[in-house]
C-alpha atoms as a PDB file:
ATOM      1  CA  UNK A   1     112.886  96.069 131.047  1.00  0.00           C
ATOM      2  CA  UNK A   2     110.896  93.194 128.436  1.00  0.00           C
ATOM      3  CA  UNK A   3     109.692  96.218 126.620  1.00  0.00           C
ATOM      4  CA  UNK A   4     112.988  97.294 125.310  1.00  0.00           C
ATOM      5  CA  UNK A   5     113.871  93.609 123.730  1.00  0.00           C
ATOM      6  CA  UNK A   6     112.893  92.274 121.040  1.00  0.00           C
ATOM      7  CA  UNK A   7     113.600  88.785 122.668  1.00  0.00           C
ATOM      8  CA  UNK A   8     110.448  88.853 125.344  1.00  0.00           C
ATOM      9  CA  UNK A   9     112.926  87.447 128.013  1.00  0.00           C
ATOM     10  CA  UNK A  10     115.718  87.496 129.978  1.00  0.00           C
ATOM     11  CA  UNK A  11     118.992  85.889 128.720  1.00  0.00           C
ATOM     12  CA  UNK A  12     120.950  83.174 130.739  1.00  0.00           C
ATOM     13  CA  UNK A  13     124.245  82.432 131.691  1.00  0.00           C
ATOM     14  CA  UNK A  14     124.105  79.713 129.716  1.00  0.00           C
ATOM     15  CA  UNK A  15     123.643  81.659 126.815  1.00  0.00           C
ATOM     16  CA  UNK A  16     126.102  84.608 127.657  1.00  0.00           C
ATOM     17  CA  UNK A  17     129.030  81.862 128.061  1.00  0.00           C
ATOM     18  CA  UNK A  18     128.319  80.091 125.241  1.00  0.00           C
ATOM     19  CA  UNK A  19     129.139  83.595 123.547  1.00  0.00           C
ATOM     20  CA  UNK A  20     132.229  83.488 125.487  1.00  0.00           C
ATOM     21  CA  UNK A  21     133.385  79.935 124.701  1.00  0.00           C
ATOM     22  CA  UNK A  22     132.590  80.394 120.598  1.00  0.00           C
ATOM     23  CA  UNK A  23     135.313  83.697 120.670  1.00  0.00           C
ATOM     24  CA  UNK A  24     137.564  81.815 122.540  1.00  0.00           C
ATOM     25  CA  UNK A  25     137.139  78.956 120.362  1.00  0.00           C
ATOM     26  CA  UNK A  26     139.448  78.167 116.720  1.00  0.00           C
ATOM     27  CA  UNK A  27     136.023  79.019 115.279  1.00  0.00           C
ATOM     28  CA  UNK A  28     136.299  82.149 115.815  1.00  0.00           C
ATOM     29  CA  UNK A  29     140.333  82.549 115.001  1.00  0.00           C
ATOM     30  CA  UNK A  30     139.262  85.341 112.378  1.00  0.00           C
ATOM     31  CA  UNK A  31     137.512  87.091 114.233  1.00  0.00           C
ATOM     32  CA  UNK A  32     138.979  90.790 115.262  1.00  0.00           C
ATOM     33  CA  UNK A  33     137.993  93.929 116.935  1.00  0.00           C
ATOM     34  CA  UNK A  34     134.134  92.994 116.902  1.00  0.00           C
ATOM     35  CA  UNK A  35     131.781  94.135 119.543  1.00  0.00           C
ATOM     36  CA  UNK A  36     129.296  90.837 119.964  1.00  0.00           C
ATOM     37  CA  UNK A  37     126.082  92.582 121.466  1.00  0.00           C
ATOM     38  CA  UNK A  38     124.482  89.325 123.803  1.00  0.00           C
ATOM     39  CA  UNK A  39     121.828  91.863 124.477  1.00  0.00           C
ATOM     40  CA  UNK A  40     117.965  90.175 123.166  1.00  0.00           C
ATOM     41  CA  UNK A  41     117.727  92.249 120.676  1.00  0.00           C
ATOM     42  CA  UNK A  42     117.916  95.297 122.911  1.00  0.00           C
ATOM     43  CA  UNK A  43     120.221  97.695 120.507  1.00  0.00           C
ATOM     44  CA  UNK A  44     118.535  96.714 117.440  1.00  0.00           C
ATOM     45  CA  UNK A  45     114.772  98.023 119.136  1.00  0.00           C
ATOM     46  CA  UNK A  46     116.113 101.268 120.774  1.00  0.00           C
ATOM     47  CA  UNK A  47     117.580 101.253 117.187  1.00  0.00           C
ATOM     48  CA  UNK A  48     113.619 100.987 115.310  1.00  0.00           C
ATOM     49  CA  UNK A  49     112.305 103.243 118.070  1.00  0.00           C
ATOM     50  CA  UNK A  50     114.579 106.521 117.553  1.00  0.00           C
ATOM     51  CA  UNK A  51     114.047 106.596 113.772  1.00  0.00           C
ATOM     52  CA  UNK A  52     111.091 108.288 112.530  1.00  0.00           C
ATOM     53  CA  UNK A  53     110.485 107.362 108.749  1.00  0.00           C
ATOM     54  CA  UNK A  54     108.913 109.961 106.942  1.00  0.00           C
ATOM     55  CA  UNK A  55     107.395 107.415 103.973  1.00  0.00           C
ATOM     56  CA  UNK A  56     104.122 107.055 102.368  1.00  0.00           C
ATOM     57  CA  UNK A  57     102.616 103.595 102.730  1.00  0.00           C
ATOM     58  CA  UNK A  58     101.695 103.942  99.556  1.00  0.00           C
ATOM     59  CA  UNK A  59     105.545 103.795  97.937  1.00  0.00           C
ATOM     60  CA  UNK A  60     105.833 101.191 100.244  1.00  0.00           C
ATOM     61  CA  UNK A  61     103.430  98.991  99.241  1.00  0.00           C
ATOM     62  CA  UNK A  62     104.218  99.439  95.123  1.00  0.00           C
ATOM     63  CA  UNK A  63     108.157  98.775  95.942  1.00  0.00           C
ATOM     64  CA  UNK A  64     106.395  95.029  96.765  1.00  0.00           C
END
């Protein structure tokens, strides 16, 4: 399971509700039809590890 987050640890409770309590908060009054993914970073690595680039490290390096 810590291979697949980007975060190298588990997340709390403490850290899920405070999620909670910010969309139920005024703060967050403008807020509509988001997804809020509390996940470590999870979706964003499956996310780097399905993509192949096909790029020279070369044009990489001269874009700076």
């Amino acid at each position: 399971m810590y291979g697949t987050h980007l975060i190298p640890r588990r997340g709390t409770v403490q850290e899920i509700a405070q999620v909670v309590c910010f969309l139920a908060s005024d703060a967050a009054s403008f807020l509509t039809g988001i997804n809020v993914p509390v996940d470590g970073g999870t979706m964003a690595w499956r996310g780097v590890q399905d993509v192949e680039l096909d790029v020279d490290p070369d044009e990489l390096d001269a874009l700076g």
